[in-house]
PDB file of N, CA and C in Angstrom:
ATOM      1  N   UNK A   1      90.331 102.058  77.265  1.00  0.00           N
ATOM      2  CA  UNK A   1      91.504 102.058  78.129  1.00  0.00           C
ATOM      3  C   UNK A   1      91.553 103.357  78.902  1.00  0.00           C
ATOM      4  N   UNK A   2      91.829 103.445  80.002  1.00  0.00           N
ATOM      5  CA  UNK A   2      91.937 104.413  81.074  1.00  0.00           C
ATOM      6  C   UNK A   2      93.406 105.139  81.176  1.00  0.00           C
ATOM      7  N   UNK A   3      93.266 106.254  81.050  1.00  0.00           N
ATOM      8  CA  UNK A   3      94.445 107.262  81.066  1.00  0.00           C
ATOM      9  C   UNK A   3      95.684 106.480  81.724  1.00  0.00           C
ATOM     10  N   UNK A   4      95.532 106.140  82.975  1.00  0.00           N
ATOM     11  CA  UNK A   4      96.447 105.572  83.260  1.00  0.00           C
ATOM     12  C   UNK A   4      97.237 104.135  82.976  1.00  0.00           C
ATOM     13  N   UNK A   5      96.347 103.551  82.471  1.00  0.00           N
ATOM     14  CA  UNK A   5      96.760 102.457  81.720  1.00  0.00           C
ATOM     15  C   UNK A   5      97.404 102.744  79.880  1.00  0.00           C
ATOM     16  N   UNK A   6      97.198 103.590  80.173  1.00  0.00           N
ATOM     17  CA  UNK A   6      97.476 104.038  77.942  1.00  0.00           C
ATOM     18  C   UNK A   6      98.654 104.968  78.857  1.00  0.00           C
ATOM     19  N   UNK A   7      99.011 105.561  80.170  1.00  0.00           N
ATOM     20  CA  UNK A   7     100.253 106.033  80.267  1.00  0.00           C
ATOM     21  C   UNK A   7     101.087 105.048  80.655  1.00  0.00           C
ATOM     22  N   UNK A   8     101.226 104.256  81.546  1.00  0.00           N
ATOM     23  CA  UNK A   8     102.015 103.502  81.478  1.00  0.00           C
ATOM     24  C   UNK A   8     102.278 102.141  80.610  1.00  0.00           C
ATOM     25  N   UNK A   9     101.526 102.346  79.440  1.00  0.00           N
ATOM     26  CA  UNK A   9     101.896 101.317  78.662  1.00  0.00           C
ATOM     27  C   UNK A   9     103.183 102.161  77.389  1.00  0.00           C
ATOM     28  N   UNK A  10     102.707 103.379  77.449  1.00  0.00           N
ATOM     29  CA  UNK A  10     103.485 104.425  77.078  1.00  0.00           C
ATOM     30  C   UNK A  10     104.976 104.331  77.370  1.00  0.00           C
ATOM     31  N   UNK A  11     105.208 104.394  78.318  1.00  0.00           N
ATOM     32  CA  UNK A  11     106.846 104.067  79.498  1.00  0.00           C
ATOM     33  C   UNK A  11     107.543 102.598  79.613  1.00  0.00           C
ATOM     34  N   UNK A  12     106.456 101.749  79.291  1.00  0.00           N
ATOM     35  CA  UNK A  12     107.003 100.536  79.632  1.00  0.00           C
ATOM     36  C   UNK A  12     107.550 100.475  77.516  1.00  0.00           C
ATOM     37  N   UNK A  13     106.658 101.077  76.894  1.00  0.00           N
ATOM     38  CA  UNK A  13     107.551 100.884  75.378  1.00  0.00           C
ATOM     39  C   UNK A  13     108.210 102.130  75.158  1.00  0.00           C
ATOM     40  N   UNK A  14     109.334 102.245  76.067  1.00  0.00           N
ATOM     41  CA  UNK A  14     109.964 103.442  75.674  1.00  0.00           C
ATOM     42  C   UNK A  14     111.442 103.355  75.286  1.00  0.00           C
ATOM     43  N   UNK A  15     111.911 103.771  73.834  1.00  0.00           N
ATOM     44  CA  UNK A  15     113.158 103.323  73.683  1.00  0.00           C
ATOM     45  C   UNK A  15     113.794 104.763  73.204  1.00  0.00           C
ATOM     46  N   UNK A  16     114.985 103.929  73.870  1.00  0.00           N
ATOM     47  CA  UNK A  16     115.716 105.765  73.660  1.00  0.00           C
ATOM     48  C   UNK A  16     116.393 106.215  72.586  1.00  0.00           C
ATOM     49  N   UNK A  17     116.272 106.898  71.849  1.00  0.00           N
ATOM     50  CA  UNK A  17     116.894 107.233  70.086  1.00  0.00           C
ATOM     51  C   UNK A  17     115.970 106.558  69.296  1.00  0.00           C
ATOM     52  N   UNK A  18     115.036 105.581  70.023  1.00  0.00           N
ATOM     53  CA  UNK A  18     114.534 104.796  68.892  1.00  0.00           C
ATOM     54  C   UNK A  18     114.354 103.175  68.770  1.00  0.00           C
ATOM     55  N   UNK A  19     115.564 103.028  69.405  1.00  0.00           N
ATOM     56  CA  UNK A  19     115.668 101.795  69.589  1.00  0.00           C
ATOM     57  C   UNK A  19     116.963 100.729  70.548  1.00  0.00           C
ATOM     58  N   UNK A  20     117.096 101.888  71.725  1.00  0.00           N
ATOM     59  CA  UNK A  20     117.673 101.752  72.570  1.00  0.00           C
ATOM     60  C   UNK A  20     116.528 101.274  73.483  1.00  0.00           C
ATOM     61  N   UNK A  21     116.224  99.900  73.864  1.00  0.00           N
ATOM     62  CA  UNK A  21     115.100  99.633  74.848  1.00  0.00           C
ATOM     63  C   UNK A  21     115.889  99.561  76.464  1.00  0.00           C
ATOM     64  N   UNK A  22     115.412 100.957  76.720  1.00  0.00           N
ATOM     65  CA  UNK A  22     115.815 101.102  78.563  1.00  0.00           C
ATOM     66  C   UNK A  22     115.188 100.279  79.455  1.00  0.00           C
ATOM     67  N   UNK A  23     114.388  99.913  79.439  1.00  0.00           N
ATOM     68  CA  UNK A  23     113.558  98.520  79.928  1.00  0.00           C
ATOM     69  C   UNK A  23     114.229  97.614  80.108  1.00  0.00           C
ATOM     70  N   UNK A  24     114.575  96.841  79.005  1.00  0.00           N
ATOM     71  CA  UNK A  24     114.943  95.514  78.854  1.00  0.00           C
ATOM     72  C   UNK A  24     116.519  95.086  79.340  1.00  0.00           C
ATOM     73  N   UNK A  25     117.387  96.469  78.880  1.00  0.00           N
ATOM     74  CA  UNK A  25     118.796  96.031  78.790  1.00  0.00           C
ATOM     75  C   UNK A  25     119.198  96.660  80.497  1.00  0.00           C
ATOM     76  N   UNK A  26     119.785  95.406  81.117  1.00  0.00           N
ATOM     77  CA  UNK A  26     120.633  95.631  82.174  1.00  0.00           C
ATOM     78  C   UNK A  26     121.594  96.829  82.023  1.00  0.00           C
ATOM     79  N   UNK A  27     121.484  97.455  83.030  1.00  0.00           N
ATOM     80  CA  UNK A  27     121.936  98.871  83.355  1.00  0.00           C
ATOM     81  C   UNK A  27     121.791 100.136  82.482  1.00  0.00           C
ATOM     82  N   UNK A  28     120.865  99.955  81.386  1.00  0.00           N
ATOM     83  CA  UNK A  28     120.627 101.269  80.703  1.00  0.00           C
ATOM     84  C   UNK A  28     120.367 101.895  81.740  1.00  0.00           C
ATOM     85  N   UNK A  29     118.956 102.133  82.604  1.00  0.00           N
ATOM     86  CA  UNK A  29     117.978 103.080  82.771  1.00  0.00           C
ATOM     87  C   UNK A  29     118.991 103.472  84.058  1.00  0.00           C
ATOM     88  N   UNK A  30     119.686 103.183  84.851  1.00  0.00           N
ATOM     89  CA  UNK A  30     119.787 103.478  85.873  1.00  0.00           C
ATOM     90  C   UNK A  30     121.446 104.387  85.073  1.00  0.00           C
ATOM     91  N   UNK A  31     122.127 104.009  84.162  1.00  0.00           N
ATOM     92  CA  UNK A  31     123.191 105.107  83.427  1.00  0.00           C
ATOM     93  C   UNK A  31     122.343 105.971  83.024  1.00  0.00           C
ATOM     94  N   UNK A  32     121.800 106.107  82.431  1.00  0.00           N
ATOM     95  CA  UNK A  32     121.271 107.242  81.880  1.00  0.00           C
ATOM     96  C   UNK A  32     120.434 108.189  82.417  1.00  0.00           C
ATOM     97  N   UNK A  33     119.639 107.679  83.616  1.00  0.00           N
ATOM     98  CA  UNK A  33     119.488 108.453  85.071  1.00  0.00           C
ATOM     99  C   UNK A  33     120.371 109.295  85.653  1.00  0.00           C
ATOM    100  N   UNK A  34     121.705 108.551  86.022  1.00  0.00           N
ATOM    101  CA  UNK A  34     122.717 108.938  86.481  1.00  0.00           C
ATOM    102  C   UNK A  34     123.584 110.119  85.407  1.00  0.00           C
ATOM    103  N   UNK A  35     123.743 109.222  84.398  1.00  0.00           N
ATOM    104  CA  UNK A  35     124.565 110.686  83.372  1.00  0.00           C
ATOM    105  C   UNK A  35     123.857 111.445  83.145  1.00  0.00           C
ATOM    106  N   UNK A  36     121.870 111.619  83.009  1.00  0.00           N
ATOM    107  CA  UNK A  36     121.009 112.568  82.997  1.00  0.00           C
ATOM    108  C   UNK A  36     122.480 113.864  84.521  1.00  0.00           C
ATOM    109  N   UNK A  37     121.829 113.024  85.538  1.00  0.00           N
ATOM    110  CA  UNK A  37     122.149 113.562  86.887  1.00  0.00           C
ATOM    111  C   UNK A  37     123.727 114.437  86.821  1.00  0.00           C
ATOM    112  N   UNK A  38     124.554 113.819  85.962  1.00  0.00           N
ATOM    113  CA  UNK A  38     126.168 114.240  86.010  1.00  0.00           C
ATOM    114  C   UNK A  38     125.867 115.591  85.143  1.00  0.00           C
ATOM    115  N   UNK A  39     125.191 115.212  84.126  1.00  0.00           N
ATOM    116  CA  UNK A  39     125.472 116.284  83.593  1.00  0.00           C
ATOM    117  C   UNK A  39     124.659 117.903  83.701  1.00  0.00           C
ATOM    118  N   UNK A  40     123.687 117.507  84.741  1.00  0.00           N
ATOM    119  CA  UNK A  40     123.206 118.883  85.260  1.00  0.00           C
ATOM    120  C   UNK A  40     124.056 119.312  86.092  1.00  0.00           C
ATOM    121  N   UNK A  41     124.570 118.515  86.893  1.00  0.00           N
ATOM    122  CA  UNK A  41     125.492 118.509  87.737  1.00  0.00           C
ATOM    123  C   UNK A  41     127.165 119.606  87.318  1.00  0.00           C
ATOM    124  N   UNK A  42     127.329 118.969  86.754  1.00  0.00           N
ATOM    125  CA  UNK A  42     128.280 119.248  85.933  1.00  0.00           C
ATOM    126  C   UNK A  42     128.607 120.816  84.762  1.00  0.00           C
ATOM    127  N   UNK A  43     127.325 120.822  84.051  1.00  0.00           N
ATOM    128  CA  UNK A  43     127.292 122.065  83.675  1.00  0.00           C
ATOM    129  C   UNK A  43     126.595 123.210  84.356  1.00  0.00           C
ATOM    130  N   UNK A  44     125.880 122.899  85.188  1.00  0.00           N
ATOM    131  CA  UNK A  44     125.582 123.930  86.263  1.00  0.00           C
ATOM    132  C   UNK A  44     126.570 124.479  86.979  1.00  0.00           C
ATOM    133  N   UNK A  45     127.317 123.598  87.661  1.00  0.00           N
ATOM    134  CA  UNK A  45     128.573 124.018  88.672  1.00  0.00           C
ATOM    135  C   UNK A  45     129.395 124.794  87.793  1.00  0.00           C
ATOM    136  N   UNK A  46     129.796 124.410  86.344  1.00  0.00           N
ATOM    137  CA  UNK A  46     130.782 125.403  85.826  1.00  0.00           C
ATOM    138  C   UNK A  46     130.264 126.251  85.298  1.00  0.00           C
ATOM    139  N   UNK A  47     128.930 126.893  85.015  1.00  0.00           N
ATOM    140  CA  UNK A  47     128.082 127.933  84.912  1.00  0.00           C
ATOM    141  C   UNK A  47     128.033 128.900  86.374  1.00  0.00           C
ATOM    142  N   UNK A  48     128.008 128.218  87.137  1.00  0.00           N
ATOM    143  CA  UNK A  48     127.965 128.722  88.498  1.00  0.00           C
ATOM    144  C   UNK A  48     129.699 129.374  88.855  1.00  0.00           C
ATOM    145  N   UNK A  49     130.042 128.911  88.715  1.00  0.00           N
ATOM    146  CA  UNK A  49     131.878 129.511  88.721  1.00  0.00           C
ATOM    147  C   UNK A  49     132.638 130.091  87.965  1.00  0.00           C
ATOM    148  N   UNK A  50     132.078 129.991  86.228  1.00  0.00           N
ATOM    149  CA  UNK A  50     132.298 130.330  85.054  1.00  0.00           C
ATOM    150  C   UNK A  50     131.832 131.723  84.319  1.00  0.00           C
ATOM    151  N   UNK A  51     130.061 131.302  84.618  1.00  0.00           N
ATOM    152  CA  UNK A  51     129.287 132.260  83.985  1.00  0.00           C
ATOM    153  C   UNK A  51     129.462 132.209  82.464  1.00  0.00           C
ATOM    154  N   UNK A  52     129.619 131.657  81.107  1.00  0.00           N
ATOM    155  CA  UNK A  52     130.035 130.927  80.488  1.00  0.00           C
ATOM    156  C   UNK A  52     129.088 130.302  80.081  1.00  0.00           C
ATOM    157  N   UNK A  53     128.424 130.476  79.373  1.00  0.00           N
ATOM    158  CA  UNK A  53     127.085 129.340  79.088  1.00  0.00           C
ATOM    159  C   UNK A  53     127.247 128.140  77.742  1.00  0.00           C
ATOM    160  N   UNK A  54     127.837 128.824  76.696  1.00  0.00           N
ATOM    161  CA  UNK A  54     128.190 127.733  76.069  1.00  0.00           C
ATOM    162  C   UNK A  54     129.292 126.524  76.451  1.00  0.00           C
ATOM    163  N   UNK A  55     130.485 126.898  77.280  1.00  0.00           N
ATOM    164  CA  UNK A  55     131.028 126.179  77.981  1.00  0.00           C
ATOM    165  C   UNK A  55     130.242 124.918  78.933  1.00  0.00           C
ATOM    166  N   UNK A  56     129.592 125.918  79.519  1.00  0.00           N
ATOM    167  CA  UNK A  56     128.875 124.678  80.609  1.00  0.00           C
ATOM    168  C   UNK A  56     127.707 124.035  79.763  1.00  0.00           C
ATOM    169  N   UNK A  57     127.385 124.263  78.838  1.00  0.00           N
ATOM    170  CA  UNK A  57     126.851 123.048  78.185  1.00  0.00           C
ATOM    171  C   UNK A  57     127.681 122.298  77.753  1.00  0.00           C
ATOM    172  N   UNK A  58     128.841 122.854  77.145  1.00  0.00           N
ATOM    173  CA  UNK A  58     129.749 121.705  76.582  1.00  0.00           C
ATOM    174  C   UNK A  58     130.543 121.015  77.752  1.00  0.00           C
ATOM    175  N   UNK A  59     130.371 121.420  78.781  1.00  0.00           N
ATOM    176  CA  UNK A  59     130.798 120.432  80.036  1.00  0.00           C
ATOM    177  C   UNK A  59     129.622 118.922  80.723  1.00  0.00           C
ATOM    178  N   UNK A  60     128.205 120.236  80.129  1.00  0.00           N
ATOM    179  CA  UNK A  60     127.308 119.256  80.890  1.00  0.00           C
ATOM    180  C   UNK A  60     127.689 118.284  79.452  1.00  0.00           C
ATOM    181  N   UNK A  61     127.834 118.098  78.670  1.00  0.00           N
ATOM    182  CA  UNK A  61     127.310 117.087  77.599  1.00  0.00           C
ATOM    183  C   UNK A  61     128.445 116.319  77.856  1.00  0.00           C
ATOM    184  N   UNK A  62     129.455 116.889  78.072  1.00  0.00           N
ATOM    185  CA  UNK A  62     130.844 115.598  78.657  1.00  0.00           C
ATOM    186  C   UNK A  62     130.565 115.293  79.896  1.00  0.00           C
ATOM    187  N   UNK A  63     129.714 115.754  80.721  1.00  0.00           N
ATOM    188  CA  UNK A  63     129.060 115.207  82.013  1.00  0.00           C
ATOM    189  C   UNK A  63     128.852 113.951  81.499  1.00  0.00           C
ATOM    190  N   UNK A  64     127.599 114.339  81.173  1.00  0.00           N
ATOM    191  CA  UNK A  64     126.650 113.211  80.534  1.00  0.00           C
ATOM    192  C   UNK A  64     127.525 112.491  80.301  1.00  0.00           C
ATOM    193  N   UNK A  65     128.190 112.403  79.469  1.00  0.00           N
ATOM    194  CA  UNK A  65     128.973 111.173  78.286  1.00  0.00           C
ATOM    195  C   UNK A  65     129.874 110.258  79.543  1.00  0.00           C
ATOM    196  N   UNK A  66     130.627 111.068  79.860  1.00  0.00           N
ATOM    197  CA  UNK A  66     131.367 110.793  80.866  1.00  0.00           C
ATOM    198  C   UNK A  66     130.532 109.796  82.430  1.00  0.00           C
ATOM    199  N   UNK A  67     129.870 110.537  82.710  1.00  0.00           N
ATOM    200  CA  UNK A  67     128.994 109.761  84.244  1.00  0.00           C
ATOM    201  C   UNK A  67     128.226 108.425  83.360  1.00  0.00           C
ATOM    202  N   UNK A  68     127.814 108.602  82.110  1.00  0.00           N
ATOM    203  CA  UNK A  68     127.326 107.430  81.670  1.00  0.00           C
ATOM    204  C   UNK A  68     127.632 106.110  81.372  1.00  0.00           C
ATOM    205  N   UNK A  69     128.639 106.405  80.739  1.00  0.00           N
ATOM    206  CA  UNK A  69     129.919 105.468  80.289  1.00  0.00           C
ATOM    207  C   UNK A  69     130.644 104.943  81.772  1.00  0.00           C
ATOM    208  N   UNK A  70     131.073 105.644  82.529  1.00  0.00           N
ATOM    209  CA  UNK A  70     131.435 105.085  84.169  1.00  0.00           C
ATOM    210  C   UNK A  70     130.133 104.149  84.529  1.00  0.00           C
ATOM    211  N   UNK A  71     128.959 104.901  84.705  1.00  0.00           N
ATOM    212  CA  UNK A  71     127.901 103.789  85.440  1.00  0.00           C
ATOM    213  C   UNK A  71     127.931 102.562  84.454  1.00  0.00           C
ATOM    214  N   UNK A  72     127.280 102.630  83.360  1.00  0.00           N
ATOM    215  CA  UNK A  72     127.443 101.552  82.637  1.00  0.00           C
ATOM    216  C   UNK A  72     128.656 100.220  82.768  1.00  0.00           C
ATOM    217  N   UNK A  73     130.076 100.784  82.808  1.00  0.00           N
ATOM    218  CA  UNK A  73     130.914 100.091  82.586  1.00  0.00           C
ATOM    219  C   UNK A  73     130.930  99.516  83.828  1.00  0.00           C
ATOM    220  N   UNK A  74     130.678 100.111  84.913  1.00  0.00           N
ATOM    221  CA  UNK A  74     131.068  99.482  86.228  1.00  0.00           C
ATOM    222  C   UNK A  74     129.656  98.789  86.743  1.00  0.00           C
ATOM    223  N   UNK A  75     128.398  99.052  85.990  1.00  0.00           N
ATOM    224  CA  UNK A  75     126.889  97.900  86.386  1.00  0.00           C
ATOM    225  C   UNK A  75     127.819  96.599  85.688  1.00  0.00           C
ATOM    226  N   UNK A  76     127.830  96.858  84.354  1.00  0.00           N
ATOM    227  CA  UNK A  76     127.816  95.770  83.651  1.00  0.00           C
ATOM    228  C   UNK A  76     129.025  94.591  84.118  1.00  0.00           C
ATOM    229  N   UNK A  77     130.282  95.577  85.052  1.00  0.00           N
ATOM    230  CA  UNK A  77     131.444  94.285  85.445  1.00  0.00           C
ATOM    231  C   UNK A  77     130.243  93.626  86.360  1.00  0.00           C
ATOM    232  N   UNK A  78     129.677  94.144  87.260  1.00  0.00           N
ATOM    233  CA  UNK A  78     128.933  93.849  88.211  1.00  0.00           C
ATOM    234  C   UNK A  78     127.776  92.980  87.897  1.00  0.00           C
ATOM    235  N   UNK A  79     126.941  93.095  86.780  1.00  0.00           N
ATOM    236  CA  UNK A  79     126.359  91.944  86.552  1.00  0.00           C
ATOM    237  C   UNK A  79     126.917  91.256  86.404  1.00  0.00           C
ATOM    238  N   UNK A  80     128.193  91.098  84.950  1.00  0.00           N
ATOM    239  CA  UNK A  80     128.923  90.042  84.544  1.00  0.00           C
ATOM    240  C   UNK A  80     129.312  88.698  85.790  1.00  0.00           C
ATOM    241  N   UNK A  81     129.634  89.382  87.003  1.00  0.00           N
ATOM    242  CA  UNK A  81     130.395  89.187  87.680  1.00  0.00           C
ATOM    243  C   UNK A  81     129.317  88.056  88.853  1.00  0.00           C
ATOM    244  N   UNK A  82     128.104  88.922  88.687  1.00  0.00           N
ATOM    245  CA  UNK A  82     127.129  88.278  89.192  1.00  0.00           C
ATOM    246  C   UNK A  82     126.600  86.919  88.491  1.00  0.00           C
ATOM    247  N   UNK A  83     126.410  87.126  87.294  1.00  0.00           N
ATOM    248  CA  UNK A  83     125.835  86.249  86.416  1.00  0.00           C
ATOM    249  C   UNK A  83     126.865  84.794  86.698  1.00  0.00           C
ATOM    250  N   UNK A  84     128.833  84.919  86.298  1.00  0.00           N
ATOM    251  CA  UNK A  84     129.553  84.023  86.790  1.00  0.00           C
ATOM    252  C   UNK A  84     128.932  83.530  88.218  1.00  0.00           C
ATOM    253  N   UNK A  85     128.959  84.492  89.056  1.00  0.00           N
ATOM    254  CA  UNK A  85     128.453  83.493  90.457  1.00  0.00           C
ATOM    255  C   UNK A  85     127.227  82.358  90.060  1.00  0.00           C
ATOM    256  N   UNK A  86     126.305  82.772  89.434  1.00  0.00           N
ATOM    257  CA  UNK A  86     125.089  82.297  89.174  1.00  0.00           C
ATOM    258  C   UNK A  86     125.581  81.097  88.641  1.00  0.00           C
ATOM    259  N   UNK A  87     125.950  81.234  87.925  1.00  0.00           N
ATOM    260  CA  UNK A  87     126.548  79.691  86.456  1.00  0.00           C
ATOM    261  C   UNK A  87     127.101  78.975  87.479  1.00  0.00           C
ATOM    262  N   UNK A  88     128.199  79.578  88.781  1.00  0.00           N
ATOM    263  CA  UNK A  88     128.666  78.470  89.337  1.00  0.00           C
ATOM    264  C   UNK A  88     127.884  77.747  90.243  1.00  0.00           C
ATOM    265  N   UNK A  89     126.922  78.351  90.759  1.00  0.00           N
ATOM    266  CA  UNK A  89     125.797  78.181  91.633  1.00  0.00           C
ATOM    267  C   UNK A  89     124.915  76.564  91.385  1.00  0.00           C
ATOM    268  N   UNK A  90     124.394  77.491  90.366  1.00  0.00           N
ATOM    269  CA  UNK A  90     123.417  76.360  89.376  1.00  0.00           C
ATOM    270  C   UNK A  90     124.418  75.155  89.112  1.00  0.00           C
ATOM    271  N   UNK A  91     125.759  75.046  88.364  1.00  0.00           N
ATOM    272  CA  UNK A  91     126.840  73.765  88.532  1.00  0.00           C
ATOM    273  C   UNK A  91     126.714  72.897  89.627  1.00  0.00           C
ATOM    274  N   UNK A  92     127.161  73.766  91.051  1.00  0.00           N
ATOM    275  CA  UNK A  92     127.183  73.566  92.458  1.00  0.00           C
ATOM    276  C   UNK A  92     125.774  72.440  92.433  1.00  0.00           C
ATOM    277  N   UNK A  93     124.968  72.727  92.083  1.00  0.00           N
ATOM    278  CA  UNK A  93     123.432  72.644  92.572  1.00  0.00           C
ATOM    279  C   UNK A  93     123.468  71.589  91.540  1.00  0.00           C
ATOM    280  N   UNK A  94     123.439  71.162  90.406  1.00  0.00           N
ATOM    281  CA  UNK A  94     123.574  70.056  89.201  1.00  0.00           C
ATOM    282  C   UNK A  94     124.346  69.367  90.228  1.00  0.00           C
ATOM    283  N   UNK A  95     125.543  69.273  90.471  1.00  0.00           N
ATOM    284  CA  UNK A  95     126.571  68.243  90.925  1.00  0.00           C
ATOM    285  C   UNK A  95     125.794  67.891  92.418  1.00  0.00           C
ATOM    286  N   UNK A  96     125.040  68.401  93.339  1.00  0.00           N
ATOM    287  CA  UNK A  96     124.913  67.973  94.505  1.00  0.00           C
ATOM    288  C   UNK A  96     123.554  67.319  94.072  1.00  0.00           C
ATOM    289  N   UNK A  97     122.628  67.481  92.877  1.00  0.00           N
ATOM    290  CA  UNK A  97     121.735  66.651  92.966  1.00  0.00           C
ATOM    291  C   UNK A  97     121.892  65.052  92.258  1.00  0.00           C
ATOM    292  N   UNK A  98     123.196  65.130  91.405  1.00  0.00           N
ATOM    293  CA  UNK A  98     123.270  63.939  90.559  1.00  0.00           C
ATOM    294  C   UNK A  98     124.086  63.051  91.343  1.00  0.00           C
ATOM    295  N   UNK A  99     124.630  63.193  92.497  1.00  0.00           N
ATOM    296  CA  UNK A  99     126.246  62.819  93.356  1.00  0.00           C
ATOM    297  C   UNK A  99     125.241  62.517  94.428  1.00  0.00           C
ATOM    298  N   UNK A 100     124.555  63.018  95.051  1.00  0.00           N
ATOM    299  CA  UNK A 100     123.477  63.189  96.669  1.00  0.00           C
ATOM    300  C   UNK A 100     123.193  61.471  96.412  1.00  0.00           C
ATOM    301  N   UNK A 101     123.830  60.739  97.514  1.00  0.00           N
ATOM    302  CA  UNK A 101     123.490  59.098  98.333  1.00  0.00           C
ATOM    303  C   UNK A 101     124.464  58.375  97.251  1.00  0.00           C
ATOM    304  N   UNK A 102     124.820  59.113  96.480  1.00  0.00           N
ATOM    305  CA  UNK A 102     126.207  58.243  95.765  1.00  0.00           C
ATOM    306  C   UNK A 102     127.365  57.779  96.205  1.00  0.00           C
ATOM    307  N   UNK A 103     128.119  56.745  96.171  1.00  0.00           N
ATOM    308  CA  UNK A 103     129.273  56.439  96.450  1.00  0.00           C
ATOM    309  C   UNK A 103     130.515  58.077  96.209  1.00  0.00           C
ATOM    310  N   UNK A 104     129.662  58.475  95.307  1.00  0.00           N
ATOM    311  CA  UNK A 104     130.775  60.140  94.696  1.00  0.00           C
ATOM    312  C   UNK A 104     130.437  61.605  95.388  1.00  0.00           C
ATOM    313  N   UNK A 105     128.977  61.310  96.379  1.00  0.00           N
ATOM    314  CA  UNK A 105     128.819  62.407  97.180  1.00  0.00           C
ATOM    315  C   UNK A 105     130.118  62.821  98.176  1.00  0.00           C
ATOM    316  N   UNK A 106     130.812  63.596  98.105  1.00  0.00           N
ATOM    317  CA  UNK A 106     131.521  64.677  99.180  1.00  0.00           C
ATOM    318  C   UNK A 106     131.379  64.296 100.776  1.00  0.00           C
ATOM    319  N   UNK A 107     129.578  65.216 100.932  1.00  0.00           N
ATOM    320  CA  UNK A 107     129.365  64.948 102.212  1.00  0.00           C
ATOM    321  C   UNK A 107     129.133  63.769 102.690  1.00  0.00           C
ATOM    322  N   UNK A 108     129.272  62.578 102.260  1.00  0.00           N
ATOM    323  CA  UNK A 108     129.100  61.282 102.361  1.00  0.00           C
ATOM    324  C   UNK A 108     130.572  60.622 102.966  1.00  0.00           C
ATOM    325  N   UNK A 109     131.144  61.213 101.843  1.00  0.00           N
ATOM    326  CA  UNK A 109     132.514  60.613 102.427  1.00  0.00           C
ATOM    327  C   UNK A 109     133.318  61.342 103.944  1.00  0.00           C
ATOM    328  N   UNK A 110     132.369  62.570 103.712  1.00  0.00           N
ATOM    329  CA  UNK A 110     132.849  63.004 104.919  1.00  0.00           C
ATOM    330  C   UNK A 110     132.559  62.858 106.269  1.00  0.00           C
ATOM    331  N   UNK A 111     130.962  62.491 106.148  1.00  0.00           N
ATOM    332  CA  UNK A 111     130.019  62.322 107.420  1.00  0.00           C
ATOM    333  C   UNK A 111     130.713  60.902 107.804  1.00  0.00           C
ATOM    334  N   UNK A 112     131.238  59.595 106.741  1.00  0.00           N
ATOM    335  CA  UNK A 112     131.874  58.491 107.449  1.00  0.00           C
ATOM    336  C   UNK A 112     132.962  58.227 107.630  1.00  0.00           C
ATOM    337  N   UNK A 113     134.061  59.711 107.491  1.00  0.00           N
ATOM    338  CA  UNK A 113     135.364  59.500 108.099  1.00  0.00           C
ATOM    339  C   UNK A 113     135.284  60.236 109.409  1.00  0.00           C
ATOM    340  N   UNK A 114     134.156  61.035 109.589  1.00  0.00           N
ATOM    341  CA  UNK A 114     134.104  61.434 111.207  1.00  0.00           C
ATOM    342  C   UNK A 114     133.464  60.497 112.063  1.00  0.00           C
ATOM    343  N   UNK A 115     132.469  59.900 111.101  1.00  0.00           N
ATOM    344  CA  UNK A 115     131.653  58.706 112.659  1.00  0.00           C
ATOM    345  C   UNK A 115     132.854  57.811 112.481  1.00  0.00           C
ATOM    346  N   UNK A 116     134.091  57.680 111.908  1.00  0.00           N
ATOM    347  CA  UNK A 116     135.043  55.937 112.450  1.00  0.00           C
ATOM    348  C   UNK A 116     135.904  56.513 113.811  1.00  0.00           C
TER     349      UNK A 116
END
């Protein structure tokens, strides 16, 4: 196996603590990117204004906690929210194929109250 193939097989099994798989689960990798991001963010700036170093770690780590928990909570309404569209979609799509040239099709009844 070639370096680069034994590295990215490396990344693609990468779980975080252990057994947090960032891969697999909708909106890990992109929270934990982001609260990575808050919390440099975060304890830098009050290091930068503070001077304070144990402080601004204990800010960056409520960065973190904090920007993580926001992204997360607000991907996951957002899939949720997506996924409902989907379910109704696929319904939509069941009912127009079992109803389509039926006496119970919709557009049927509609296409022959406009041609009278």
């Amino acid at each position: 196996a070639s370096c680069t193939s034994l590295h990215l097989s490396y990344w693609k099994a990468f779980k975080l603590l252990g057994f947090l798989d960032v891969e697999n689960i909708p909106c890990a990798r992109d929270s934990i990117l982001y609260g990575s991001l808050g919390s440099v963010v975060a304890g830098f700036g009050h290091f930068l204004f503070t001077s304070r170093i144990k402080r601004s770690c204990d800010v960056g780590v409520g960065g973190f906690i904090l920007v993580t928990l926001g992204c997360w909570f607000h991907c996951r309404y957002n899939y949720a929210k997506q996924r409902i569209r989907e379910r109704i979609a696929r319904e939509e799509i069941k009912k127009k194929i079992l109803y389509e040239g039926t006496h119970l099709d919709p557009e049927r009844k509609h296409n022959s109250n406009s041609s009278n």
